[in-house]
C-alpha atoms as a PDB file:
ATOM      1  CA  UNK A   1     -24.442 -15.689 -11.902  1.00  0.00           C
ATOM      2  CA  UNK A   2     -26.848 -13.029 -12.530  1.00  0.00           C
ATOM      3  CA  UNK A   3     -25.741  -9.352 -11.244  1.00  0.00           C
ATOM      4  CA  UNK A   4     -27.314  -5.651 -12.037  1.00  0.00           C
ATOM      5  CA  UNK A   5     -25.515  -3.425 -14.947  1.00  0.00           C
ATOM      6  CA  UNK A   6     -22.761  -1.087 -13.140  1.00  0.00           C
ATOM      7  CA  UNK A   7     -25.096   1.897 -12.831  1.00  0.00           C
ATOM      8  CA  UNK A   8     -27.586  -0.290 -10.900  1.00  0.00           C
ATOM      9  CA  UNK A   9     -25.321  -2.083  -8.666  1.00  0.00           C
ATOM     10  CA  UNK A  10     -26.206  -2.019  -4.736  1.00  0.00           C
ATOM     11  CA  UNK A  11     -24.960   1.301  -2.565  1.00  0.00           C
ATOM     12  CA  UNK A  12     -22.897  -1.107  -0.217  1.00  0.00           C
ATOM     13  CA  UNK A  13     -18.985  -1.517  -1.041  1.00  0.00           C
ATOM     14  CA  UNK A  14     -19.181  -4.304  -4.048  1.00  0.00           C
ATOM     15  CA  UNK A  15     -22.873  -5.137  -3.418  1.00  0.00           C
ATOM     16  CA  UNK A  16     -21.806  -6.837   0.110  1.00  0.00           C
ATOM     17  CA  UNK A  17     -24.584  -7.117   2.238  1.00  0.00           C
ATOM     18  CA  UNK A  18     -24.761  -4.733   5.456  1.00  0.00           C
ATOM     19  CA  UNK A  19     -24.023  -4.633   9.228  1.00  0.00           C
ATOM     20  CA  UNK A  20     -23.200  -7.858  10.558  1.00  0.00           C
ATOM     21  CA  UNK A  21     -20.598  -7.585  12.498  1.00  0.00           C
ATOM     22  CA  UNK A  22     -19.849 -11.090  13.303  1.00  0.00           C
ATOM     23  CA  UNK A  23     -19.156 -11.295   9.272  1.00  0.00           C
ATOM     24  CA  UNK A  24     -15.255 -12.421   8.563  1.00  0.00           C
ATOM     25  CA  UNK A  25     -14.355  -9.193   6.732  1.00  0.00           C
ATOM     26  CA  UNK A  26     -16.272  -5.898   7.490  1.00  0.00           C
ATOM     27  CA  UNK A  27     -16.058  -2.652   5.214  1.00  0.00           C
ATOM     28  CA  UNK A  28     -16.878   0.590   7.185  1.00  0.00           C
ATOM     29  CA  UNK A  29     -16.343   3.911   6.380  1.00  0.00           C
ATOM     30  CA  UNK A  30     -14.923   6.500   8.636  1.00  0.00           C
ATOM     31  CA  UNK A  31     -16.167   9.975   8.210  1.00  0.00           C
ATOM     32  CA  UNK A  32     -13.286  11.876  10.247  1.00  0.00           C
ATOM     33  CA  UNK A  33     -11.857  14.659   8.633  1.00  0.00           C
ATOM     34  CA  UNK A  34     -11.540  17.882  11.502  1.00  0.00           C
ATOM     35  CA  UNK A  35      -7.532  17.012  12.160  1.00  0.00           C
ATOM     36  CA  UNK A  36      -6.870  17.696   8.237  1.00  0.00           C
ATOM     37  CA  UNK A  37      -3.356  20.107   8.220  1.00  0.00           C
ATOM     38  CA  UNK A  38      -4.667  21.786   4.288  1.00  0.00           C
ATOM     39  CA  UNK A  39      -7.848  20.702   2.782  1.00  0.00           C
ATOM     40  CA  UNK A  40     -10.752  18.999   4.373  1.00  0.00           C
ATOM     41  CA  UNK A  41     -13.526  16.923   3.026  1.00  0.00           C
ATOM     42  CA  UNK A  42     -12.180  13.667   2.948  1.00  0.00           C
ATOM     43  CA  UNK A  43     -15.076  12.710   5.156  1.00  0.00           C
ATOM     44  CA  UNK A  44     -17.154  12.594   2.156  1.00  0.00           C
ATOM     45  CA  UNK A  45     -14.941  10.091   0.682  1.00  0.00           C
ATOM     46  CA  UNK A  46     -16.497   6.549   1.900  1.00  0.00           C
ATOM     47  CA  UNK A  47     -19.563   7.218   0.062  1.00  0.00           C
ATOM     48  CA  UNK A  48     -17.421   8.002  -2.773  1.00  0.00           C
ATOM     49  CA  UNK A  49     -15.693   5.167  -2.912  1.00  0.00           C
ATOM     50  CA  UNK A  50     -18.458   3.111  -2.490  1.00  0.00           C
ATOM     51  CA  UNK A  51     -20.251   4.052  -5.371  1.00  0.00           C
ATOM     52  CA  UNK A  52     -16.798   3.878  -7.918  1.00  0.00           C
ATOM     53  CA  UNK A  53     -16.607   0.215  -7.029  1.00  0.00           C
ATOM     54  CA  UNK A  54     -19.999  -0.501  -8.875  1.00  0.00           C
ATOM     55  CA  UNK A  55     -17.178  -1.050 -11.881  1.00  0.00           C
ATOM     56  CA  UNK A  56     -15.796  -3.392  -9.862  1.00  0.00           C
ATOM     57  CA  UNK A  57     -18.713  -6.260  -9.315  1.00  0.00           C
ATOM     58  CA  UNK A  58     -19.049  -7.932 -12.665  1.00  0.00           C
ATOM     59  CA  UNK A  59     -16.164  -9.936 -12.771  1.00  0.00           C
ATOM     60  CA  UNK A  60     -12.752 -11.903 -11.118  1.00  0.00           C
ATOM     61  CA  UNK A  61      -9.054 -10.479 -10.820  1.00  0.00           C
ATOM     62  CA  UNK A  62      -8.010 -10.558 -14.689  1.00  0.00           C
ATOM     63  CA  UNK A  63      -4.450 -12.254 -13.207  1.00  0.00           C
ATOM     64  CA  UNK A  64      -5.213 -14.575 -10.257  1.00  0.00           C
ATOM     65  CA  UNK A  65      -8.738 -14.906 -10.850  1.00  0.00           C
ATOM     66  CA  UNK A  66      -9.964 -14.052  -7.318  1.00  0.00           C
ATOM     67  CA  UNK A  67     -12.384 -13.145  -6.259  1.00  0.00           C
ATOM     68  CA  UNK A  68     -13.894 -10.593  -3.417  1.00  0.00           C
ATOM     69  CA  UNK A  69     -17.856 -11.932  -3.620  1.00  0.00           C
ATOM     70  CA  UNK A  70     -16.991 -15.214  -2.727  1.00  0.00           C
ATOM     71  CA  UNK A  71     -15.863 -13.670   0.811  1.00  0.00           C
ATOM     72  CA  UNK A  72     -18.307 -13.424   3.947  1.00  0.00           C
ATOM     73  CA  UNK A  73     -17.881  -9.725   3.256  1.00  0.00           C
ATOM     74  CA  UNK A  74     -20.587  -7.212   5.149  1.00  0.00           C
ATOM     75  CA  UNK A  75     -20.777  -3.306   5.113  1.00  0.00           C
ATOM     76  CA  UNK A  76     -21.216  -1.988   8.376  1.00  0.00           C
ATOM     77  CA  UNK A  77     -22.129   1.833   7.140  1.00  0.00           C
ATOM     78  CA  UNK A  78     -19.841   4.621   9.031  1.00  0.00           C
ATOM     79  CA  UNK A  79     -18.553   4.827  12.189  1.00  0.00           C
ATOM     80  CA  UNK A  80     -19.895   7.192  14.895  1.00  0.00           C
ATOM     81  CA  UNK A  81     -17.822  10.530  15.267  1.00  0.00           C
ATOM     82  CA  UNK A  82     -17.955  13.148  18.400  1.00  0.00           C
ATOM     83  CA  UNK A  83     -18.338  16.550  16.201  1.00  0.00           C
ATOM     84  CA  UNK A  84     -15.400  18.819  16.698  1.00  0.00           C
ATOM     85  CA  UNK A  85     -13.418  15.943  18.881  1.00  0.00           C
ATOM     86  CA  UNK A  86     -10.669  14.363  17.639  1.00  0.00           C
ATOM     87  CA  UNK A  87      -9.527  12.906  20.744  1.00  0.00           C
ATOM     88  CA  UNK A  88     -13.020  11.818  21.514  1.00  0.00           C
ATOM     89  CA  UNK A  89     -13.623  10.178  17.846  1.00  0.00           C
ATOM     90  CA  UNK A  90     -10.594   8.582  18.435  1.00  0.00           C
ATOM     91  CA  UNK A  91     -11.897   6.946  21.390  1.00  0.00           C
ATOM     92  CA  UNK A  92     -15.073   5.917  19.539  1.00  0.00           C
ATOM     93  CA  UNK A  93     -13.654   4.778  16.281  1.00  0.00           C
ATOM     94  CA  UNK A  94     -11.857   2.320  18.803  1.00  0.00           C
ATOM     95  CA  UNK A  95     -14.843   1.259  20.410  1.00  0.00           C
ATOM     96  CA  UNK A  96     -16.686   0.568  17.298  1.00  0.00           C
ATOM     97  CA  UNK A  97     -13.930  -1.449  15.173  1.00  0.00           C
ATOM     98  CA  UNK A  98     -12.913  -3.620  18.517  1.00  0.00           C
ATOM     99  CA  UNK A  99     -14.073  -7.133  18.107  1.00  0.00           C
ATOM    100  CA  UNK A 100     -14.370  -6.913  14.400  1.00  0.00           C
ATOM    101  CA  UNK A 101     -12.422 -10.052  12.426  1.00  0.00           C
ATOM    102  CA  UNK A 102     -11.241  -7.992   9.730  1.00  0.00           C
ATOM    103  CA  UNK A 103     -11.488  -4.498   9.093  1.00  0.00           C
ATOM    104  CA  UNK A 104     -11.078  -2.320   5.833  1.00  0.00           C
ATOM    105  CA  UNK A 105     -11.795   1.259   6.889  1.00  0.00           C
ATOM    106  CA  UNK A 106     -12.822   3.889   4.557  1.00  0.00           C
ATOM    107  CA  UNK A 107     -11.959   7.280   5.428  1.00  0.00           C
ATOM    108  CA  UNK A 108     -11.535   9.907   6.221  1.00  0.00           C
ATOM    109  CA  UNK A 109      -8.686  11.260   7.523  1.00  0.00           C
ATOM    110  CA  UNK A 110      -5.000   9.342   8.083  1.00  0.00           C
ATOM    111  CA  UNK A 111      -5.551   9.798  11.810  1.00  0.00           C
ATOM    112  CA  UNK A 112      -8.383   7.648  12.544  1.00  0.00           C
ATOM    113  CA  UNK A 113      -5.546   4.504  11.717  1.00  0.00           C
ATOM    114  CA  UNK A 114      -4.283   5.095  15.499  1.00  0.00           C
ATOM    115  CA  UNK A 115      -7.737   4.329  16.739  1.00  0.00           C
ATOM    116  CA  UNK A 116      -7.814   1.304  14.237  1.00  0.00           C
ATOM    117  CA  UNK A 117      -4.504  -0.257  15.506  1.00  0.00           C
ATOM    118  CA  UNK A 118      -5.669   0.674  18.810  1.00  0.00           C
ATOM    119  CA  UNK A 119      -8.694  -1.905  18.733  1.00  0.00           C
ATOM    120  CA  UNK A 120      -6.486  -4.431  16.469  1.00  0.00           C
ATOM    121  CA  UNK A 121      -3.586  -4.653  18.691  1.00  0.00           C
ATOM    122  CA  UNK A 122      -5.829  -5.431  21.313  1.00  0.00           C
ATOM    123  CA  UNK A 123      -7.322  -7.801  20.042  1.00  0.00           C
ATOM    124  CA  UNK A 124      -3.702  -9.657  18.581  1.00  0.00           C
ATOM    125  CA  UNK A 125      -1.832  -9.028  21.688  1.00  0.00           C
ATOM    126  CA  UNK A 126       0.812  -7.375  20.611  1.00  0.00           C
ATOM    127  CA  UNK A 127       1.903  -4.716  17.822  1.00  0.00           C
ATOM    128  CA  UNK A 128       2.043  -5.894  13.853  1.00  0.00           C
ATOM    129  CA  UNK A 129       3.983  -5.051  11.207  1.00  0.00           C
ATOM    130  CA  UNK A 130       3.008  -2.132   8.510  1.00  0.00           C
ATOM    131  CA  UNK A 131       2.652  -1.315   4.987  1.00  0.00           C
ATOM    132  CA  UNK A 132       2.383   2.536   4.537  1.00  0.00           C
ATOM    133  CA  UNK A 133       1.803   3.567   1.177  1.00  0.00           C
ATOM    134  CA  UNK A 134       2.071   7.733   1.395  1.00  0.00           C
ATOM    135  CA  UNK A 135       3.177  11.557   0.369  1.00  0.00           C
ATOM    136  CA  UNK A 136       4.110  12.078   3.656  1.00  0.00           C
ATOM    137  CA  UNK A 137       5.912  10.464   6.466  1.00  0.00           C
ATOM    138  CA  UNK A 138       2.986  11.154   8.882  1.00  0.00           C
ATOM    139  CA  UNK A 139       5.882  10.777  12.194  1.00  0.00           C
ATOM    140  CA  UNK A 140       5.392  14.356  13.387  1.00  0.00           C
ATOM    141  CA  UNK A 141       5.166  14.255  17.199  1.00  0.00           C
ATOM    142  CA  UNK A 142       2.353  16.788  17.062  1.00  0.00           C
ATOM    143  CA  UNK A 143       1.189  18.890  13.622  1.00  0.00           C
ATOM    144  CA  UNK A 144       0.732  22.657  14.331  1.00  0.00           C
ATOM    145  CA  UNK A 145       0.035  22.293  18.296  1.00  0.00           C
ATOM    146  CA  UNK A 146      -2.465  19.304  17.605  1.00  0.00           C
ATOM    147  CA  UNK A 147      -1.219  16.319  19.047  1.00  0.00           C
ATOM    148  CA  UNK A 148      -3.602  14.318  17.095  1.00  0.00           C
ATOM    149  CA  UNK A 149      -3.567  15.756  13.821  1.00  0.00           C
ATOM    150  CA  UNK A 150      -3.296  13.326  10.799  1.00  0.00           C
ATOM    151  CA  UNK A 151       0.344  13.848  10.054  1.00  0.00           C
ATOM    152  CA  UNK A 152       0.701  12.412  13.859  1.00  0.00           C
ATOM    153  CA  UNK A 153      -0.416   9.432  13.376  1.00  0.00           C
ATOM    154  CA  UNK A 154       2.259   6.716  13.136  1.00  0.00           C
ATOM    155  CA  UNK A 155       4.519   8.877  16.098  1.00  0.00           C
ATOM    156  CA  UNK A 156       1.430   8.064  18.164  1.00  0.00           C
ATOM    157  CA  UNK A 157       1.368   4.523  16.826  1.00  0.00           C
ATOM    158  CA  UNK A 158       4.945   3.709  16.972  1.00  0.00           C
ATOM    159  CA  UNK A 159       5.310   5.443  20.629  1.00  0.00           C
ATOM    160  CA  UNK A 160       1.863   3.431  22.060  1.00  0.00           C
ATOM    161  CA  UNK A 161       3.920   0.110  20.673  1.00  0.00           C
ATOM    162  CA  UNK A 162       0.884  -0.542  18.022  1.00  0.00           C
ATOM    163  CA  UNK A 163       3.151  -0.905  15.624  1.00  0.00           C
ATOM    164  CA  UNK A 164       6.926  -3.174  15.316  1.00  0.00           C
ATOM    165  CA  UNK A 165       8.812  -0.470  13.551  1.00  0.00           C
ATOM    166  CA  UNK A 166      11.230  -3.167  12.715  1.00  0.00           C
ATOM    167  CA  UNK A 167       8.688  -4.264  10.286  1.00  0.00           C
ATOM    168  CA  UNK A 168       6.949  -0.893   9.200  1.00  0.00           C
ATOM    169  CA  UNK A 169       7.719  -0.251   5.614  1.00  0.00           C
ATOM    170  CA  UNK A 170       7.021   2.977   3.636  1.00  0.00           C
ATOM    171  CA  UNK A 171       6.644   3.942   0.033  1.00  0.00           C
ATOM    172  CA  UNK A 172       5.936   6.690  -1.931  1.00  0.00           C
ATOM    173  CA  UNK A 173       7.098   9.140   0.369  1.00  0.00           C
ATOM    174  CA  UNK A 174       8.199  12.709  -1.159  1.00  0.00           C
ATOM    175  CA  UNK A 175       6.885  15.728   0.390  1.00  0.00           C
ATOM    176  CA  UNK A 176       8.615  18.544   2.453  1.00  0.00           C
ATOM    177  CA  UNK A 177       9.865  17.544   6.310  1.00  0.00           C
ATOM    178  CA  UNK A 178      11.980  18.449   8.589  1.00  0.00           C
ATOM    179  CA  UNK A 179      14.870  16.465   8.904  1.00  0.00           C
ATOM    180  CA  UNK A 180      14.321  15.482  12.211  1.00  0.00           C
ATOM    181  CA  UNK A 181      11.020  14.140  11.222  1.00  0.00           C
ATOM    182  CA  UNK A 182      13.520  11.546   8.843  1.00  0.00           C
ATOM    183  CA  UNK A 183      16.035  11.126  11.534  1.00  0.00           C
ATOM    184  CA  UNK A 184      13.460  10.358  14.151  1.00  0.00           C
ATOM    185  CA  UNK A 185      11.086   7.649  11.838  1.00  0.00           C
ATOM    186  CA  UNK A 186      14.802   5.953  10.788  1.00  0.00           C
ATOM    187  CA  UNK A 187      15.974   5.887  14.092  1.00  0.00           C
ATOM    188  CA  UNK A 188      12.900   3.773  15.572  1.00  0.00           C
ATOM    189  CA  UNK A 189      13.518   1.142  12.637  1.00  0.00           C
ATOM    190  CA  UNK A 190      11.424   1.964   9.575  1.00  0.00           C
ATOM    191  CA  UNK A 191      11.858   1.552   6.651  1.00  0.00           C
ATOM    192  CA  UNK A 192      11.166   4.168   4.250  1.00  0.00           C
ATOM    193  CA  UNK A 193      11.470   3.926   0.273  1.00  0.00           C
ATOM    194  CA  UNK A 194      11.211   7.507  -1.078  1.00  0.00           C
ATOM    195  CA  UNK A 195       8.643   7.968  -4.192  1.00  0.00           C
ATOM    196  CA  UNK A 196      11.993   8.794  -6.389  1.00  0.00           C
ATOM    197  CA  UNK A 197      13.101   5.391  -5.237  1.00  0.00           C
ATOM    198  CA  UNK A 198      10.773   3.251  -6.491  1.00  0.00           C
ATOM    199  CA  UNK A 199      10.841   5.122  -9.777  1.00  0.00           C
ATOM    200  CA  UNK A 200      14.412   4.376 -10.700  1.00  0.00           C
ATOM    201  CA  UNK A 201      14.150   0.649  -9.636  1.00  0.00           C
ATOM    202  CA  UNK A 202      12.987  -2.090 -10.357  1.00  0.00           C
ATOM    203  CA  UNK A 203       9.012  -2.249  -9.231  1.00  0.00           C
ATOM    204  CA  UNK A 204      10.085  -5.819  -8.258  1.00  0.00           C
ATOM    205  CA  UNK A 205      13.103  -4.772  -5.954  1.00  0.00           C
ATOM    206  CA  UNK A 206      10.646  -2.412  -4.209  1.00  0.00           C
ATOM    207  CA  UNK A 207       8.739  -5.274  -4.086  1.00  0.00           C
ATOM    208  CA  UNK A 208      10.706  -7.874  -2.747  1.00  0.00           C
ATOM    209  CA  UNK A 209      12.411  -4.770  -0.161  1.00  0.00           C
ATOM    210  CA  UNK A 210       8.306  -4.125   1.097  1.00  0.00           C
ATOM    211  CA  UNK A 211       8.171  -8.196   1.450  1.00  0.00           C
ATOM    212  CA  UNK A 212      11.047  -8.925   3.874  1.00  0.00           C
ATOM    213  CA  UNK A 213      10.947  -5.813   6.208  1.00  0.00           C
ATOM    214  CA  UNK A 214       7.234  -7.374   6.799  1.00  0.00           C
ATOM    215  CA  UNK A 215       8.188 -10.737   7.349  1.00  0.00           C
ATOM    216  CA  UNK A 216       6.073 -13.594   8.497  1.00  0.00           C
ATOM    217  CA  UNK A 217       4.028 -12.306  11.443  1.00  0.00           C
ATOM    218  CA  UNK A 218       0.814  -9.904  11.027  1.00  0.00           C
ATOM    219  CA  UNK A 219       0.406  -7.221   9.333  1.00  0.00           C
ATOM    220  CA  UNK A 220      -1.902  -4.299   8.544  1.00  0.00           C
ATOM    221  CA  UNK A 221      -1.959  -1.884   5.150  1.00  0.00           C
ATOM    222  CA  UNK A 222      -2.283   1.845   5.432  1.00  0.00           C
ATOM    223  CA  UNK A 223      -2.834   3.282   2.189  1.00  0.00           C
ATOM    224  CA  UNK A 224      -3.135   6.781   1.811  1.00  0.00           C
ATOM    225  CA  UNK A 225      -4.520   7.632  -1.499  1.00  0.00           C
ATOM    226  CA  UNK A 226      -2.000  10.821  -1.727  1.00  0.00           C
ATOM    227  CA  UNK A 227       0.712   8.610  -2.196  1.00  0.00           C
ATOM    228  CA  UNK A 228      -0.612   8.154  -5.731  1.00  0.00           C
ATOM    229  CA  UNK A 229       0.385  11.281  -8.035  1.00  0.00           C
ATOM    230  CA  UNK A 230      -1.973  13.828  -8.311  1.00  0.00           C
ATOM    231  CA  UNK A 231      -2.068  13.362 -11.776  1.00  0.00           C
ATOM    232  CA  UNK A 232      -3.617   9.860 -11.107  1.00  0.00           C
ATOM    233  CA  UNK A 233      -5.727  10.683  -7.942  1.00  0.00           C
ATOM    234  CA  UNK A 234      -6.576  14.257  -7.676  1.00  0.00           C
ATOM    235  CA  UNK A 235      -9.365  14.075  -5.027  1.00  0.00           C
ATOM    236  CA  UNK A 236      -7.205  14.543  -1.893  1.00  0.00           C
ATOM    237  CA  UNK A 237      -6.653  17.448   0.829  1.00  0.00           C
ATOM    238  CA  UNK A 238      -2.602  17.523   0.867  1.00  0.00           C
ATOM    239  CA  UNK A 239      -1.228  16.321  -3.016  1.00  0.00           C
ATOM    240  CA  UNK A 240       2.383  16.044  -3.889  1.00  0.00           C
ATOM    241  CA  UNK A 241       3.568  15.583  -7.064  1.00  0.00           C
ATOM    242  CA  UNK A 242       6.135  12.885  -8.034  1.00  0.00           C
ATOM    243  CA  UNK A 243       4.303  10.270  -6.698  1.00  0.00           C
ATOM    244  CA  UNK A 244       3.344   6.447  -7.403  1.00  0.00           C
ATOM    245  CA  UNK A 245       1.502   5.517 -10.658  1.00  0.00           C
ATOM    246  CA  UNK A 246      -2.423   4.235 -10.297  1.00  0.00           C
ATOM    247  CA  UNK A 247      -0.269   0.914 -11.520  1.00  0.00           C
ATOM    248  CA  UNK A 248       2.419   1.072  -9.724  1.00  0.00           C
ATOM    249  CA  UNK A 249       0.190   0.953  -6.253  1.00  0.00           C
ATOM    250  CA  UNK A 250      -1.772  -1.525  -8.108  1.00  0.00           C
ATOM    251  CA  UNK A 251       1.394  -3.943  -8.674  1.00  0.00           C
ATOM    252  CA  UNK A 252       2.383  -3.491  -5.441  1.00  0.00           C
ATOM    253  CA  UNK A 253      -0.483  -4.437  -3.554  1.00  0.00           C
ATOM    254  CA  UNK A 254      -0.560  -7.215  -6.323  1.00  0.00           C
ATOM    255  CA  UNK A 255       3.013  -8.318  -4.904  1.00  0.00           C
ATOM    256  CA  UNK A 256       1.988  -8.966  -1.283  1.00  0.00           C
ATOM    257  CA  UNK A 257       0.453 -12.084  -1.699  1.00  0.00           C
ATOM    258  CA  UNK A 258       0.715 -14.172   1.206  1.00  0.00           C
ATOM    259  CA  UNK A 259       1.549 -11.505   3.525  1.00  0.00           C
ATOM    260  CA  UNK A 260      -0.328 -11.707   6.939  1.00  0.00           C
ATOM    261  CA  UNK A 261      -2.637  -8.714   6.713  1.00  0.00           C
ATOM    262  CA  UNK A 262      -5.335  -8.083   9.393  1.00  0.00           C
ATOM    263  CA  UNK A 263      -6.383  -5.105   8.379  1.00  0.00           C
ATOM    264  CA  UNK A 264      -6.374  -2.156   5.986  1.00  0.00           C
ATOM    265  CA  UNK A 265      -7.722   0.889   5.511  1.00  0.00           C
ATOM    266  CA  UNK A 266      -7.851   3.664   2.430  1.00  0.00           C
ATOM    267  CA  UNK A 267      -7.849   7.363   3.318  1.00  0.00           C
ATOM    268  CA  UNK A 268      -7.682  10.975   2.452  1.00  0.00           C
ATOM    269  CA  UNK A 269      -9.901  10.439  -0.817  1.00  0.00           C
ATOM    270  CA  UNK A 270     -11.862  13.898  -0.812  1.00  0.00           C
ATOM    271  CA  UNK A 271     -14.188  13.997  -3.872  1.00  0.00           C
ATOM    272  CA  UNK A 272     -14.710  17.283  -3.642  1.00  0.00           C
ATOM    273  CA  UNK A 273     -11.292  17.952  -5.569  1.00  0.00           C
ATOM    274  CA  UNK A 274     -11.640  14.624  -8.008  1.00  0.00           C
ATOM    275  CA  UNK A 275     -12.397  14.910 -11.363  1.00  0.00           C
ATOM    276  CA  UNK A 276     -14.193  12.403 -13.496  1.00  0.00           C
ATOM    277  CA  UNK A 277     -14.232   9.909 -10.268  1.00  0.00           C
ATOM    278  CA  UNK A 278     -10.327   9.276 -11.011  1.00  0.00           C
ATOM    279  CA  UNK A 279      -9.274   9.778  -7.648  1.00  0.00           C
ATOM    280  CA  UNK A 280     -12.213   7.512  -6.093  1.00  0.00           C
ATOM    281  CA  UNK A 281     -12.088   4.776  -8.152  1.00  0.00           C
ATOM    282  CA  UNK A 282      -8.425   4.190  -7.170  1.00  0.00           C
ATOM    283  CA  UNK A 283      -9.255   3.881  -4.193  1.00  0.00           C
ATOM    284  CA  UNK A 284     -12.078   1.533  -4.550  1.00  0.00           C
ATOM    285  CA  UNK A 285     -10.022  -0.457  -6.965  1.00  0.00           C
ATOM    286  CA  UNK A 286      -7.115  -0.285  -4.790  1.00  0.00           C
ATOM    287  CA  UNK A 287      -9.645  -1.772  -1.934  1.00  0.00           C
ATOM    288  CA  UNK A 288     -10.716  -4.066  -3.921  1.00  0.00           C
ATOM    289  CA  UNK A 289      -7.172  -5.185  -4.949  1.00  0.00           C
ATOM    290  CA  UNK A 290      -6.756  -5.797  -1.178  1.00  0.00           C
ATOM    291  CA  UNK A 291      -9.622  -7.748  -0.777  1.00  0.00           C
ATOM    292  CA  UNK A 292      -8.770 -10.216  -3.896  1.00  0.00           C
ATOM    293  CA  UNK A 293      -5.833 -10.997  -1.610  1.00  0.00           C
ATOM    294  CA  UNK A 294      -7.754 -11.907   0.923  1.00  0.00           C
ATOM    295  CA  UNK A 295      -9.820 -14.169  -1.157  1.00  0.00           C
ATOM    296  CA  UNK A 296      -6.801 -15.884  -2.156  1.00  0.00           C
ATOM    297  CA  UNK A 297      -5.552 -17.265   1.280  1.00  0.00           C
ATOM    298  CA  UNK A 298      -6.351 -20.158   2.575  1.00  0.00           C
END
C-alpha cells in the first residue's frame, strides 16, 4: 500500500479521513484549557498531537501486528468551547461527543473527561469502569473555589455515578495532596497504585492488579500525559517528577488487551513547554497504542 513520507502525511490524526460522525471510532480534539490550577496551554495540544503521529502511519504494531488504518476511523476536528465558561463548555463538549460510537478525545484539559463520561454513560446506561493513568489524584471536591477545575474531575464523576469506583483503577499517582483527598478517593472504592509502586514491582503485577479491578464490563481510559515523568514528556502544565517511563505507559496500555474500553481520551499535552516533540509524540503514540487495541477485538 502506497502512503506519503512522514513529513507529508495528512493533518488528520494518522491520515484518517474527517468528520463523519456516524464513523465507528471518532478522534476529536478538545481545546479546553481555562480550569488549568498552574500552567495553561494545553489547548494547543490536539494539533500537536496530531501532527507527531505522522511517525506513526507507515507501518503495523511491531508485537501484535495491528493495525489502526484498517479501522473505520474519522477525525471530527475540535469541539466547540464557550470562551471563559467552564461550566458552559462542559455542557457543550457533552452535546457534541453524545451519540458518537467511540470516542478518543484530544485535549485539553483533564476536566473536559466529566463532560465525556457525561455523554458516554448516557448512552451505556449506566456508569463504567476506569483506567486513570496520572500525577495527580484529580478527587478534589472543588480546586481553589472552582468547582470545576481539572483536579475536580473524577469527585464530579464518581459523585454524578459516571463512574463504578469499584472498578476505577489508578497509576502513576505521586504528587502532593491532602490526606483527605487519599482517604476520600479510597473510601469510595478506588484503587490507586502510587508511581513508587509500580516502580518496585513487577510491571506485570501492576498489570495483572489494573486488569481485575476492571473486570469484564465497560470501560473507558483516562490518560493524562503528566503521569509520564517529566523527563519523558515535558510538554505539560502541572509535572511531577518520579513518574511512569514513556515504556512503562506503553506496556501497560499494551497489557489491556481485551479489556472493554469505550472510550479514551489523552490530555494535558501543552507544547508550549515540549522540547524536540517528546512530550507530543507520547501522546500520539500512546493514542495510537490505544487504538491498535481496538483493532485487535473482534
Amino acid at each position: 500500500m502506497a502512503v506519503p513520507v512522514t513529513f507529508a502525511a495528512p493533518h488528520s490524526f494518522l491520515g484518517a479521513r474527517s468528520h463523519d460522525r456516524g464513523a465507528s471510532f471518532c478522534v476529536a480534539g478538545v481545546p479546553l484549557d481555562i480550569g488549568t490550577t498552574n500552567r495553561a496551554g494545553s489547548r494547543d495540544g490536539p494539533r500537536a498531537i496530531r501532527a507527531a503521529a505522522r511517525m506513526l502511519t507507515d507501518g503495523r504494531h511491531p508485537i501484535t501486528g495491528a493495525d489502526p488504518s484498517r479501522l473505520d476511523l474519522s477525525d471530527l476536528g475540535e469541539f466547540d468551547i464557550a470562551l471563559g465558561d467552564i461550566e458552559k463548555s462542559l455542557a457543550m463538549i457533552e452535546d457534541q461527543a453524545a451519540g458518537l460510537a467511540h470516542l478518543l478525545a484530544f485535549g485539553g484539559e483533564h476536566g473536559i473527561t466529566l463532560a465525556l463520561l457525561r455523554a458516554l454513560t448516557k448512552r451505556l446506561g449506566g456508569p463504567v469502569g476506569v483506567l486513570h493513568i496520572d500525577g495527580h489524584l484529580d478527587t478534589s471536591e472543588d480546586n481553589f473555589g472552582q468547582r470545576f477545575a481539572h483536579g475536580a474531575v473524577f469527585w464530579h464523576a464518581i459523585t454524578e455515578g459516571l463512574i463504578d469506583p469499584r472498578r476505577m483503577v489508578q497509576l502513576g499517582i505521586r504528587s502532593p495532596a491532602w490526606p483527605e483527598m487519599f482517604a476520600w478517593t479510597r473510601e469510595q472504592g478506588v484503587t490507586t497504585i502510587m508511581a513508587h509502586e509500580i516502580h518496585e514491582a513487577p510491571l506485570s503485577a501492576t498489570i495483572a492488579k489494573a486488569r481485575a479491578v476492571l473486570g469484564s464490563g465497560p470501560c473507558y481510559l483516562s490518560f493524562d500525559i503528566d503521569g509520564l515523568d517529566p523527563a519523558f514528556a515535558p510538554g505539560t502544565g502541572t509535572p511531577e517528577i518520579g513518574g511512569l517511563a514513556s515504556w512503562q505507559a506503553q506496556m501497560i496500555l499494551r497489557g489491556m488487551a481485551g479489556v472493554d474500553f469505550r472510550g479514551a481520551d489523552i490530555v494535558e499535552m501543552a507544547p508550549a513547554y515540549d522540547v524536540a516533540e517528546i512530550t507530543a509524540l507520547a501522546a500520539a503514540t500512546m493514542a495510537w497504542e490505544y487504538l491498535c487495541l481496538m483493532s485487535q477485538k473482534g
